[in-house]
C-alpha atoms as a PDB file:
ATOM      1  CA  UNK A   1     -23.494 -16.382  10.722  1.00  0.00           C
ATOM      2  CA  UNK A   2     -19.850 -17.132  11.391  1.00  0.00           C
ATOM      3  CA  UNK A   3     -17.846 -18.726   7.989  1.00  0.00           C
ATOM      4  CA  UNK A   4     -14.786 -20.225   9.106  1.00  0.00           C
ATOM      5  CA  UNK A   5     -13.457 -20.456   5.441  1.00  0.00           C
ATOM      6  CA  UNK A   6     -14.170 -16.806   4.408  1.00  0.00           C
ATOM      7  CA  UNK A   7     -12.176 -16.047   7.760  1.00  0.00           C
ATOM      8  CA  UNK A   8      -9.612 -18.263   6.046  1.00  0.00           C
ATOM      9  CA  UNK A   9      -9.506 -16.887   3.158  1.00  0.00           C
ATOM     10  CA  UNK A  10      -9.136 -12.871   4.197  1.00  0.00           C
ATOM     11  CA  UNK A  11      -6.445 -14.415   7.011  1.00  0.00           C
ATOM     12  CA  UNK A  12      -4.789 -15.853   3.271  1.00  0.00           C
ATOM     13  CA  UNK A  13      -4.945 -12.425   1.885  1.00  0.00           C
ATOM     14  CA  UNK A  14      -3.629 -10.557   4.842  1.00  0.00           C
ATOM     15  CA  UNK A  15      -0.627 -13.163   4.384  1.00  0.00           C
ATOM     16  CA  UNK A  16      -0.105 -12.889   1.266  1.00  0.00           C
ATOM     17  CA  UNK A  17      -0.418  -8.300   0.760  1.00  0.00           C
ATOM     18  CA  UNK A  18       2.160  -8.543   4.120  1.00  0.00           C
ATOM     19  CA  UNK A  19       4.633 -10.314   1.648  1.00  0.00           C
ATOM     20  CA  UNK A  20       3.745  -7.702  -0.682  1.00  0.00           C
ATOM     21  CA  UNK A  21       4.578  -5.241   1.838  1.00  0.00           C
ATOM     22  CA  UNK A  22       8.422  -6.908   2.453  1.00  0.00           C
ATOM     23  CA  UNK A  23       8.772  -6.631  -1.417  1.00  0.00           C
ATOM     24  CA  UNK A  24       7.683  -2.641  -1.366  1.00  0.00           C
ATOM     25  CA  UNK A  25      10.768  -2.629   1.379  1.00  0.00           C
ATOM     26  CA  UNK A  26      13.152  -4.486  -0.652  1.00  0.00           C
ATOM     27  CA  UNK A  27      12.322  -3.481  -4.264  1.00  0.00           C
ATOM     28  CA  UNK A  28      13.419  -0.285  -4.187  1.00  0.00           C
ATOM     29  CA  UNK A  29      16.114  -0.390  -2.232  1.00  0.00           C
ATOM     30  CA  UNK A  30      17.638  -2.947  -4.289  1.00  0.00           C
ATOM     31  CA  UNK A  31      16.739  -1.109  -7.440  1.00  0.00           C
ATOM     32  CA  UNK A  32      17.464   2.806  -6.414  1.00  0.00           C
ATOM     33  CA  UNK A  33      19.429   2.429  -3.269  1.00  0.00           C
ATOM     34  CA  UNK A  34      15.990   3.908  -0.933  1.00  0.00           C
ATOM     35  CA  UNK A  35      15.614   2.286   2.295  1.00  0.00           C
ATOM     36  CA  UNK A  36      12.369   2.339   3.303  1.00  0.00           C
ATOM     37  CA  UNK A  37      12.995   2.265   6.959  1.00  0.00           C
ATOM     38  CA  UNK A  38       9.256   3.918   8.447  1.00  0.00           C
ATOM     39  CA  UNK A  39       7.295   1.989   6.382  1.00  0.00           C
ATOM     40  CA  UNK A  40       9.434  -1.120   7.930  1.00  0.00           C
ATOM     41  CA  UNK A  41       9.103   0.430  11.150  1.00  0.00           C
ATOM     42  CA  UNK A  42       5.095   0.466  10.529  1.00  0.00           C
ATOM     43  CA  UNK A  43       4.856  -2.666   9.770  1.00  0.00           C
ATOM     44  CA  UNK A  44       6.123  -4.069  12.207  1.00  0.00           C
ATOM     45  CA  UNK A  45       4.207  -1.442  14.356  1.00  0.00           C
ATOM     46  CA  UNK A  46       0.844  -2.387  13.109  1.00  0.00           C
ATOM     47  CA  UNK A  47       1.229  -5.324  10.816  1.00  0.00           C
ATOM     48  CA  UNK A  48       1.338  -4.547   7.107  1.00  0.00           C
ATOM     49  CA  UNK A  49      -2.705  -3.929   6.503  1.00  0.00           C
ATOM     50  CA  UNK A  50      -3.101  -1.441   8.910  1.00  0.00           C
ATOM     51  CA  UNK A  51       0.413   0.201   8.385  1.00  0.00           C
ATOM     52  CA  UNK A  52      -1.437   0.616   4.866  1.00  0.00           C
ATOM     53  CA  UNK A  53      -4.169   1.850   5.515  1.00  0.00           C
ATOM     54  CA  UNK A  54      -2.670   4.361   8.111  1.00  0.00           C
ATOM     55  CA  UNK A  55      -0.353   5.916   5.509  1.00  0.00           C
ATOM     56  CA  UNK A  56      -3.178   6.144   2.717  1.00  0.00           C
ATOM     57  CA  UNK A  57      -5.622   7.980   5.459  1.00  0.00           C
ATOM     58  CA  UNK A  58      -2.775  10.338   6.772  1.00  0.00           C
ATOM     59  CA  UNK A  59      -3.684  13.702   5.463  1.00  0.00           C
ATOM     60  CA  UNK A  60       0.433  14.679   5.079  1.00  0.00           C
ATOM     61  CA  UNK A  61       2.643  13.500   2.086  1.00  0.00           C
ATOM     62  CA  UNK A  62       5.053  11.101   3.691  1.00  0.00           C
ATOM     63  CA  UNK A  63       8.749  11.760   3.085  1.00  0.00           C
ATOM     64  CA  UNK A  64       8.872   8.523   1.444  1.00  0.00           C
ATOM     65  CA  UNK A  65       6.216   8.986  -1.131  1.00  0.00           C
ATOM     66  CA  UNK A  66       8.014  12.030  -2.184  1.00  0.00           C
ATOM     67  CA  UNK A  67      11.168   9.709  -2.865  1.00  0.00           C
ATOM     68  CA  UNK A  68       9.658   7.630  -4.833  1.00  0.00           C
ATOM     69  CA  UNK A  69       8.150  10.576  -7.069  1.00  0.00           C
ATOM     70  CA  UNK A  70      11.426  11.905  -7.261  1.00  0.00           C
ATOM     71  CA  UNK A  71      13.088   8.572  -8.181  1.00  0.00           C
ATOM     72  CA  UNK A  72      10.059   7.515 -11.158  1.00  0.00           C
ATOM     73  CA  UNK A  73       9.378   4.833  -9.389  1.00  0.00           C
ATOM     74  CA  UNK A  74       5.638   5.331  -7.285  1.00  0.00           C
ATOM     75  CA  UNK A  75       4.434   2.247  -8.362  1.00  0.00           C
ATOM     76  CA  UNK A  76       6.370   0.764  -5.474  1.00  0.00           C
ATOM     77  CA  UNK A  77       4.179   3.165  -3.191  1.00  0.00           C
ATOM     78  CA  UNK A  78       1.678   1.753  -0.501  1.00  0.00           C
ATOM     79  CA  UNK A  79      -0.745   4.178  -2.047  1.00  0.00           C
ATOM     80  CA  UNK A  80      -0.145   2.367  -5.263  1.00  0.00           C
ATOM     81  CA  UNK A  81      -0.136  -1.189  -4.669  1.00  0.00           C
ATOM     82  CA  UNK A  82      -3.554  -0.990  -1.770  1.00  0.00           C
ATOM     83  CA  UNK A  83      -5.242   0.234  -4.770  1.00  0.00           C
ATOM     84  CA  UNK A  84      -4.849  -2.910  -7.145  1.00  0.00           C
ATOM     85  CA  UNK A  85      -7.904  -5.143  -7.697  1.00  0.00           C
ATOM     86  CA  UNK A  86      -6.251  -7.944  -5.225  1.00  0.00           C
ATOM     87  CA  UNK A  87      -6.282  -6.065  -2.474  1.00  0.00           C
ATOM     88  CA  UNK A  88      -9.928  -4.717  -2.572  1.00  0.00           C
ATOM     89  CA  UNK A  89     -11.154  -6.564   0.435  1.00  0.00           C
ATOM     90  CA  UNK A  90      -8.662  -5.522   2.585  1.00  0.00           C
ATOM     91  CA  UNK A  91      -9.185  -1.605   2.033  1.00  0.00           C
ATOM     92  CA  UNK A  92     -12.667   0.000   2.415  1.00  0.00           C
ATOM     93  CA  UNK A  93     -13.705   2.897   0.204  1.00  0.00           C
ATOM     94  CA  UNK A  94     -12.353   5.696   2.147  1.00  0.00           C
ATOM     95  CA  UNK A  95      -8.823   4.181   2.353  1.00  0.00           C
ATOM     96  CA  UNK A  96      -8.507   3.590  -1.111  1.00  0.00           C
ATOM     97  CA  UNK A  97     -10.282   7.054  -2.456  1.00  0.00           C
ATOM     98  CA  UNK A  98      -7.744   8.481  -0.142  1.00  0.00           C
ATOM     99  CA  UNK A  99      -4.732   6.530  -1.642  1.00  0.00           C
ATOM    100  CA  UNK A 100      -6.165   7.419  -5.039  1.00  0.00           C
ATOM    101  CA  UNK A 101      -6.161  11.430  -4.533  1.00  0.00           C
ATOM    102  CA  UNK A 102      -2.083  11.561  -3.068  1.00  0.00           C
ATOM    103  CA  UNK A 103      -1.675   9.752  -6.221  1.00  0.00           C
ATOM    104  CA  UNK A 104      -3.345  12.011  -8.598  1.00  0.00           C
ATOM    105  CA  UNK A 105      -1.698  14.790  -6.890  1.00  0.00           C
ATOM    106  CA  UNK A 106       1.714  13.739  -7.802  1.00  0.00           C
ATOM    107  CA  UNK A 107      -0.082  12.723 -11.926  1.00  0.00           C
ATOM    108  CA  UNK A 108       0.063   9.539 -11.018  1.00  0.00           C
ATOM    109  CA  UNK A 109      -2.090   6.481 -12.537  1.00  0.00           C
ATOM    110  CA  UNK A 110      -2.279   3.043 -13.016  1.00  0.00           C
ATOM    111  CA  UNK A 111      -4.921   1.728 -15.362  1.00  0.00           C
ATOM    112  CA  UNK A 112      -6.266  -2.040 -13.420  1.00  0.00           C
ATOM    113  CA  UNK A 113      -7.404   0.723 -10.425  1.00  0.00           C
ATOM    114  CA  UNK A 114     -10.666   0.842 -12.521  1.00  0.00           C
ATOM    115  CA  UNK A 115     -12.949   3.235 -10.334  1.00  0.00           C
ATOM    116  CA  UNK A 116     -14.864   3.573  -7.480  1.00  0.00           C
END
């Protein structure tokens, strides 16, 4: 059965991670000078979800996770953010187990992932 407010209320959440997205763009090039310019280009691509999900599932290190390694400063990472508890619905199980091993690869963790 169709539910018009749980359509609502994903439509609410894919609003509110694609302003999450703009701040993953701005953040750190207001903080260490990176400009993020494929992720930008992704989003407005493929809209900010599946720009997400797209970079978590691609098997290669993107140029622009390996910035943000080398600049400290991953928690500003797609990978990183997709895998907090807010944006569970969005992502299924595959995209965020695949976000979750980049991360580990580069020793990174953030305890509210909690586990799969």
């Amino acid at each position: 059965m169709f539910d018009e407010h749980e359509d609502d209320d994903h439509a609410a959440l894919e609003a509110e991670f694609a302003r999450e997205m703009q701040r993953l763009y701005e953040e750190p090039k207001r903080a260490h000078g990176y400009n993020a310019t494929y992720l930008l280009h992704m989003m407005e691509e493929c809209g900010p979800v599946e720009a997400a999900r797209r970079l978590a599932l691609d098997s290669t290190q993107q140029d622009g996770l390996t910035k943000l390694w080398e600049l400290a400063a991953l928690h500003y990472s797609v990978e990183a953010v997709l895998l907090r508890p807010r944006w569970r619905a969005l992502f299924d199980t595959r995209v965020r187990m695949a976000a979750r091993r980049k991360l580990r690869r580069l020793d990174y963790h953030e305890p509210e992932w909690g586990e799969e």
